[in-house]
C-alpha atoms as a PDB file:
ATOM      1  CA  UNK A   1      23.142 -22.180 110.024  1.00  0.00           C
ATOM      2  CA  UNK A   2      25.087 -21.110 106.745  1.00  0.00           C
ATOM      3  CA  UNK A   3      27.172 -23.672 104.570  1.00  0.00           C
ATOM      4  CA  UNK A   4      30.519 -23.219 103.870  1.00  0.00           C
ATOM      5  CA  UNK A   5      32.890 -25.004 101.141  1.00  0.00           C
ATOM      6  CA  UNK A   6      36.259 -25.735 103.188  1.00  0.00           C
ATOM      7  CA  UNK A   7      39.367 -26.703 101.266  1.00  0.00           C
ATOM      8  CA  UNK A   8      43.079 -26.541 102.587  1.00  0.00           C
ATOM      9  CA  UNK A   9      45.649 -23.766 101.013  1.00  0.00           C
ATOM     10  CA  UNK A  10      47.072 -25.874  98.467  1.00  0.00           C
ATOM     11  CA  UNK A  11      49.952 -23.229  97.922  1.00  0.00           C
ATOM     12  CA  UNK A  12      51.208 -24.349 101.374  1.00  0.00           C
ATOM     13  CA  UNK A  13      54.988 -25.051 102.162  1.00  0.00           C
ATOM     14  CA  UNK A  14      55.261 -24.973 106.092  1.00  0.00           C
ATOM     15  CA  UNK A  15      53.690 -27.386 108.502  1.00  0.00           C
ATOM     16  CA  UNK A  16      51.865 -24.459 109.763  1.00  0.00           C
ATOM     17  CA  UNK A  17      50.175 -23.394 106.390  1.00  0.00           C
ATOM     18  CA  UNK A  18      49.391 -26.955 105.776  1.00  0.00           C
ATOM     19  CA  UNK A  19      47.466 -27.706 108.715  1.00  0.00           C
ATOM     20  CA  UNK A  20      46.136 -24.585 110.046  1.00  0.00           C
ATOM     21  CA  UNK A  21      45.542 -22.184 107.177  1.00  0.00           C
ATOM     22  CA  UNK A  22      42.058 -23.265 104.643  1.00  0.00           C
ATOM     23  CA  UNK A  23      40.096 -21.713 102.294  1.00  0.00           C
ATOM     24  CA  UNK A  24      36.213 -20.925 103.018  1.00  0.00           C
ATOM     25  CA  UNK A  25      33.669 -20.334  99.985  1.00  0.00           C
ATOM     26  CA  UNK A  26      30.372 -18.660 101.418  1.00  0.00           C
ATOM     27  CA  UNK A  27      27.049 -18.048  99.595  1.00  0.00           C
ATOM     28  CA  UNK A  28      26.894 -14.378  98.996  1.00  0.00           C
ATOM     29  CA  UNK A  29      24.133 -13.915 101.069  1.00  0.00           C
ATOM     30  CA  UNK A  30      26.230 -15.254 104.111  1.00  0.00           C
ATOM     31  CA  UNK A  31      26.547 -12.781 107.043  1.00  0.00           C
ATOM     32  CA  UNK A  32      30.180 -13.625 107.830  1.00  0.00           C
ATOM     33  CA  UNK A  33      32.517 -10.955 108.023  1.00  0.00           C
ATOM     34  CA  UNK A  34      35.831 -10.625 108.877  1.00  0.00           C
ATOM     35  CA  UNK A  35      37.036 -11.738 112.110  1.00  0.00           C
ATOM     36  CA  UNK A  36      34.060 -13.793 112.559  1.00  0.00           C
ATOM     37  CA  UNK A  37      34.347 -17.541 113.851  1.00  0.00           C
ATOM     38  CA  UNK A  38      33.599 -19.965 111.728  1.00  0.00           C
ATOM     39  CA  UNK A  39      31.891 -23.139 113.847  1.00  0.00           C
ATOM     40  CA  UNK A  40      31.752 -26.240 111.894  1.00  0.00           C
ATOM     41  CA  UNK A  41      33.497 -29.906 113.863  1.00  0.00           C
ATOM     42  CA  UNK A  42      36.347 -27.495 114.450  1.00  0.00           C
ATOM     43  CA  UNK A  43      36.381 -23.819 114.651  1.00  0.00           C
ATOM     44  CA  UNK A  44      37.876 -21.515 112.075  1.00  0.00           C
ATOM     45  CA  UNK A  45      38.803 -17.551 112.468  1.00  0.00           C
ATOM     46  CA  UNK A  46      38.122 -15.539 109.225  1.00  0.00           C
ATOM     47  CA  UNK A  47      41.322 -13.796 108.286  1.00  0.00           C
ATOM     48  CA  UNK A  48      40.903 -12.423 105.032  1.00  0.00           C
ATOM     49  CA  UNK A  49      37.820 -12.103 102.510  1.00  0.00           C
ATOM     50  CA  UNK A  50      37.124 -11.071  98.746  1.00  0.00           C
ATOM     51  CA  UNK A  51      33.992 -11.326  96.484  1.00  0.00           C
ATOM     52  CA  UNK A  52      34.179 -13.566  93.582  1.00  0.00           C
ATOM     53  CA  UNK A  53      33.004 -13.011  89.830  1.00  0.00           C
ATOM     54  CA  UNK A  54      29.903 -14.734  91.318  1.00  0.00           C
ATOM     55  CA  UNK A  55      29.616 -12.520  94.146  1.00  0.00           C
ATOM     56  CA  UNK A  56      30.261 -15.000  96.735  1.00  0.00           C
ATOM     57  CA  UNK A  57      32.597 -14.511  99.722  1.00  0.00           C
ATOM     58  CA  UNK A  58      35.995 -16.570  99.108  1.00  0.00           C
ATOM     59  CA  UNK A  59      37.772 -16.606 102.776  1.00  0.00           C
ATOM     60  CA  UNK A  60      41.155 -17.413 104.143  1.00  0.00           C
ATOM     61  CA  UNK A  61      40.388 -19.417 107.436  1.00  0.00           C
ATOM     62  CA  UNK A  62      42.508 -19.656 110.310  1.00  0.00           C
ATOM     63  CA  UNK A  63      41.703 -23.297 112.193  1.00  0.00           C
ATOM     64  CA  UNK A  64      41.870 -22.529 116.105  1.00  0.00           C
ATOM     65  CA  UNK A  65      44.433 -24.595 118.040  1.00  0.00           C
ATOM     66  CA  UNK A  66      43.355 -24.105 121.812  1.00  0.00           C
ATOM     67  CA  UNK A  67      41.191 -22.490 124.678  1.00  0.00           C
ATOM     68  CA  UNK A  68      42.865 -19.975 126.970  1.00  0.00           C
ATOM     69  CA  UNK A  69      41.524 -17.915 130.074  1.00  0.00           C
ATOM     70  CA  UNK A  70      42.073 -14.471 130.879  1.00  0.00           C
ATOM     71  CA  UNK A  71      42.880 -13.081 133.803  1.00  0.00           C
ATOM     72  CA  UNK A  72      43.193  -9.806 135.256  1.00  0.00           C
ATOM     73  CA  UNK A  73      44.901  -8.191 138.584  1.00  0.00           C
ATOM     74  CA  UNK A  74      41.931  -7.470 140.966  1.00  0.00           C
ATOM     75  CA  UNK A  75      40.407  -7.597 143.981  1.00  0.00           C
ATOM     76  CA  UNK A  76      37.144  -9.579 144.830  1.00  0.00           C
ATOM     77  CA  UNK A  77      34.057  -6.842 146.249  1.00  0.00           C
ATOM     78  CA  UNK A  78      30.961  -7.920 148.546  1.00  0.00           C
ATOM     79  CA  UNK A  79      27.092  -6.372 147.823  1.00  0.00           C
ATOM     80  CA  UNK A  80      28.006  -3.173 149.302  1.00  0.00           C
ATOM     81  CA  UNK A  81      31.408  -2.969 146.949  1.00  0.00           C
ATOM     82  CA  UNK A  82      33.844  -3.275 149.787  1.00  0.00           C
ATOM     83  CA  UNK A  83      37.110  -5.316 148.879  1.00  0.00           C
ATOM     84  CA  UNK A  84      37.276  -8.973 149.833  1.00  0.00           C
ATOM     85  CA  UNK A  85      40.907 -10.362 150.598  1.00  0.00           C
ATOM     86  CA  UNK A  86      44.116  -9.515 148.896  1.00  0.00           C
ATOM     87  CA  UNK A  87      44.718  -8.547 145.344  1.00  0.00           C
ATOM     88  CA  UNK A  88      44.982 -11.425 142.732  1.00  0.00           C
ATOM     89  CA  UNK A  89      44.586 -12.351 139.506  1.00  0.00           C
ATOM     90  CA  UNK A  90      40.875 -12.681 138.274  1.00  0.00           C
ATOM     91  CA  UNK A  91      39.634 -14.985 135.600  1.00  0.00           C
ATOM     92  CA  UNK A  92      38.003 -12.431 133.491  1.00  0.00           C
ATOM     93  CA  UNK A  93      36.810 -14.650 130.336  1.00  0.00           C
ATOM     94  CA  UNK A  94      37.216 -17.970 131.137  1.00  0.00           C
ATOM     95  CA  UNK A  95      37.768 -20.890 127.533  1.00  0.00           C
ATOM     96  CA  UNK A  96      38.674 -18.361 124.790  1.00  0.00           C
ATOM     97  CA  UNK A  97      38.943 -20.012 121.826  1.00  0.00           C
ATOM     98  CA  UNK A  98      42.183 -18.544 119.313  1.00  0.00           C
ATOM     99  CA  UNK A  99      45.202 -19.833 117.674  1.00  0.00           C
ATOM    100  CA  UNK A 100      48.357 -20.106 119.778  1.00  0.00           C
ATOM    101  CA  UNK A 101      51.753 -20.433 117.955  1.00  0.00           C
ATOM    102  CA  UNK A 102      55.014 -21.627 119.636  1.00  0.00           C
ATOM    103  CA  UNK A 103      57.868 -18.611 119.069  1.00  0.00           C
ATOM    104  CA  UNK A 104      60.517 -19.973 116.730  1.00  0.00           C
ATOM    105  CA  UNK A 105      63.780 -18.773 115.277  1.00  0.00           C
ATOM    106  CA  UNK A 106      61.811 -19.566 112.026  1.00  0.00           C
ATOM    107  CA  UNK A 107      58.348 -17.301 113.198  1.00  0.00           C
ATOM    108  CA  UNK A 108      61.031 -14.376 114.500  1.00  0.00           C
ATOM    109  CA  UNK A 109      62.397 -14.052 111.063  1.00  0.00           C
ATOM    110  CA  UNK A 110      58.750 -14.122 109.277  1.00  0.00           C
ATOM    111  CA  UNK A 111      58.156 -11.617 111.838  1.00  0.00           C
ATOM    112  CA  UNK A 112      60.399  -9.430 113.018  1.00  0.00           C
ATOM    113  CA  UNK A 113      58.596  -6.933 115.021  1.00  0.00           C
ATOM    114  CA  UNK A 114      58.370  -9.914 117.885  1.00  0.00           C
ATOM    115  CA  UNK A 115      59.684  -8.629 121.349  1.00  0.00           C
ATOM    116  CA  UNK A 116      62.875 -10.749 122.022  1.00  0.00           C
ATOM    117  CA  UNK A 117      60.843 -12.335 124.985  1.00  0.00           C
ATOM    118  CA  UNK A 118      57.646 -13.672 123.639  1.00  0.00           C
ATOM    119  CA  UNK A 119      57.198 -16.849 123.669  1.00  0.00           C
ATOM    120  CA  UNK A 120      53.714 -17.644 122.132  1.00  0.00           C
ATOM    121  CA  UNK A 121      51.484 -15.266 119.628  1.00  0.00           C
ATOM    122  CA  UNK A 122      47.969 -15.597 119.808  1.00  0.00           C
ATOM    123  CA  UNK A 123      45.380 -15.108 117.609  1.00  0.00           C
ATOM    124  CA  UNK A 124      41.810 -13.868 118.616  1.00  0.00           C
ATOM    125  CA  UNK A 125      38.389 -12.678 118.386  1.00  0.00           C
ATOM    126  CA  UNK A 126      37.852  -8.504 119.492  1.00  0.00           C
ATOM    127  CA  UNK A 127      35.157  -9.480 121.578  1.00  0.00           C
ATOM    128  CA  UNK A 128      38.012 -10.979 123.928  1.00  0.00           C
ATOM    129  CA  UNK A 129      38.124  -8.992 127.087  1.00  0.00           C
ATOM    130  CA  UNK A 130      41.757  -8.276 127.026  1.00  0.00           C
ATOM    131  CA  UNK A 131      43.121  -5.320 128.202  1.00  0.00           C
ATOM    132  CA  UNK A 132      46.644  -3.540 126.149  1.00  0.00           C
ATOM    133  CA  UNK A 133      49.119  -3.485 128.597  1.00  0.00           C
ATOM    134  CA  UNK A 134      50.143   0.132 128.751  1.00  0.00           C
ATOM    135  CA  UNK A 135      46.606   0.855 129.980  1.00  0.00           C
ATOM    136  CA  UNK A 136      47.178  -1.070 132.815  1.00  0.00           C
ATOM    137  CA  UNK A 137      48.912  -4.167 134.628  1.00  0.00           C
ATOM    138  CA  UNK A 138      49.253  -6.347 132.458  1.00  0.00           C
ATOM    139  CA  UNK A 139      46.489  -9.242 131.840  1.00  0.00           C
ATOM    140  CA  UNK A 140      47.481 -12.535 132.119  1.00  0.00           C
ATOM    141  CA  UNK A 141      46.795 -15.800 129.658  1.00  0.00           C
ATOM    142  CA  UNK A 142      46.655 -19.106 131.133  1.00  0.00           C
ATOM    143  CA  UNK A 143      47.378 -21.440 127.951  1.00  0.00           C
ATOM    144  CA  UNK A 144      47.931 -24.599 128.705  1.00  0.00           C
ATOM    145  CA  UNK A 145      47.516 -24.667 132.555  1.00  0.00           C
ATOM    146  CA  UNK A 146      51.121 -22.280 132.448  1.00  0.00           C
ATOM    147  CA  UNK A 147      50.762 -18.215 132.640  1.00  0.00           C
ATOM    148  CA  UNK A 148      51.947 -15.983 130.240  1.00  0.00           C
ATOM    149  CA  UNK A 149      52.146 -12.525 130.989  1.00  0.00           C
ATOM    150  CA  UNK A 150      50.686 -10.443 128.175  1.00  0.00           C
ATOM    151  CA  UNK A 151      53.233  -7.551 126.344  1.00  0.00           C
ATOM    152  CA  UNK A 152      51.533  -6.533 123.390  1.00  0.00           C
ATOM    153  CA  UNK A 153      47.876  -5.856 121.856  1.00  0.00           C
ATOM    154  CA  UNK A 154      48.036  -5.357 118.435  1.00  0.00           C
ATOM    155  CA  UNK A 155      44.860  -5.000 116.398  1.00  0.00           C
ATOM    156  CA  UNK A 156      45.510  -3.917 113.422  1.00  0.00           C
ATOM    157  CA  UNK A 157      47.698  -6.904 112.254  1.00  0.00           C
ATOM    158  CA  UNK A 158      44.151  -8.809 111.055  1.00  0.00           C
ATOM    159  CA  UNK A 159      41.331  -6.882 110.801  1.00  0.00           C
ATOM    160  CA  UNK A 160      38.464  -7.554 113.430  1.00  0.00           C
ATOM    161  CA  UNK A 161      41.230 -10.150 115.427  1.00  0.00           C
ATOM    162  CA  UNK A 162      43.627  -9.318 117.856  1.00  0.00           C
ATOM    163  CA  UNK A 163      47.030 -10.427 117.429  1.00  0.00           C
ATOM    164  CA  UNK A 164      48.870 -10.828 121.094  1.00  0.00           C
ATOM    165  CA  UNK A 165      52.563 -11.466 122.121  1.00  0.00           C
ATOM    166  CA  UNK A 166      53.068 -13.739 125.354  1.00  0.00           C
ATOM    167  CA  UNK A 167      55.816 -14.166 127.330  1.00  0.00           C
ATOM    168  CA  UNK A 168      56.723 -16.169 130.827  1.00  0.00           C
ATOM    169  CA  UNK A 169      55.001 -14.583 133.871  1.00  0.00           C
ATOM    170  CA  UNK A 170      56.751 -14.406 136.387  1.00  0.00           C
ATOM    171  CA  UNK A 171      54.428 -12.333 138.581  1.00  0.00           C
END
């Protein structure tokens, strides 16, 4: 248990800055760290962090939006490791907690390195179990009861998150 002074960016001019984007003020003894999530009556993601003159930690805070699963093409095994059935997709991590973001003509020119078929970008913890999808088949997201086929991984975007393109799955 840690205490936290949360305040909303007040240099905010789109919806999305407004309501999703705050400012955290930790003691500098705090153990948070970047990437870390933030649990208070609603969750937070830390994005960014700097010291102050007073040596506390001054965070950006990213409020979570929703609870996905992952899922991964698989097959089911017995005790003796002998397959079960046909191959299907596997809920791997089941109530994720992130950010999810609708794909608009708006987001697309904020960010133009968007594929031209995502439709969502998600924002999460690197303790997800979420594989990038040139190492395998694809994972899958379910967000919102629908699937989304995952295209890209990128974790470098914010440190210690993972920043993920979705787009329809059609599998």
């Amino acid at each position: 248990m840690e205490r936290v002074i949360l305040s909303r960016e007040t240099k905010a001019t789109t919806v999305m800055g407004k309501e999703y984007v705050y400012n955290g003020l930790f003691a500098p003894s705090s153990a948070v760290e970047l990437g870390d999530l933030v649990q208070t009556d609603v969750n937070f993601m830390v994005l960014t962090m700097r010291q102050t003159v007073e040596r506390d930690k001054y965070c950006s805070l990213l409020k979570t939006n929703a609870a996905v699963d992952i899922q991964r093409y698989g097959r089911e095994f017995d005790g003796n490791y002998n397959p079960i059935g046909k191959p299907k997709f596997l809920t791997v991590q089941a109530e994720v907690v992130c950010f999810a973001q609708y794909v608009t003509g708006a987001l697309r020119q904020d960010e133009p390195g968007l594929l031209e078929t995502t439709k969502y970008v998600l924002v999460l913890e690197t303790s997800a179990n979420i594989e990038r999808p040139q190492d395998n088949t694809p994972d899958r997201i379910l967000l919102d009861g629908r699937p989304y086929q995952v295209d890209v991984v990128d974790g470098t975007k914010y440190p210690n998150l993972l920043h993920i393109q979705l787009s329809e799955d059609t599998r």
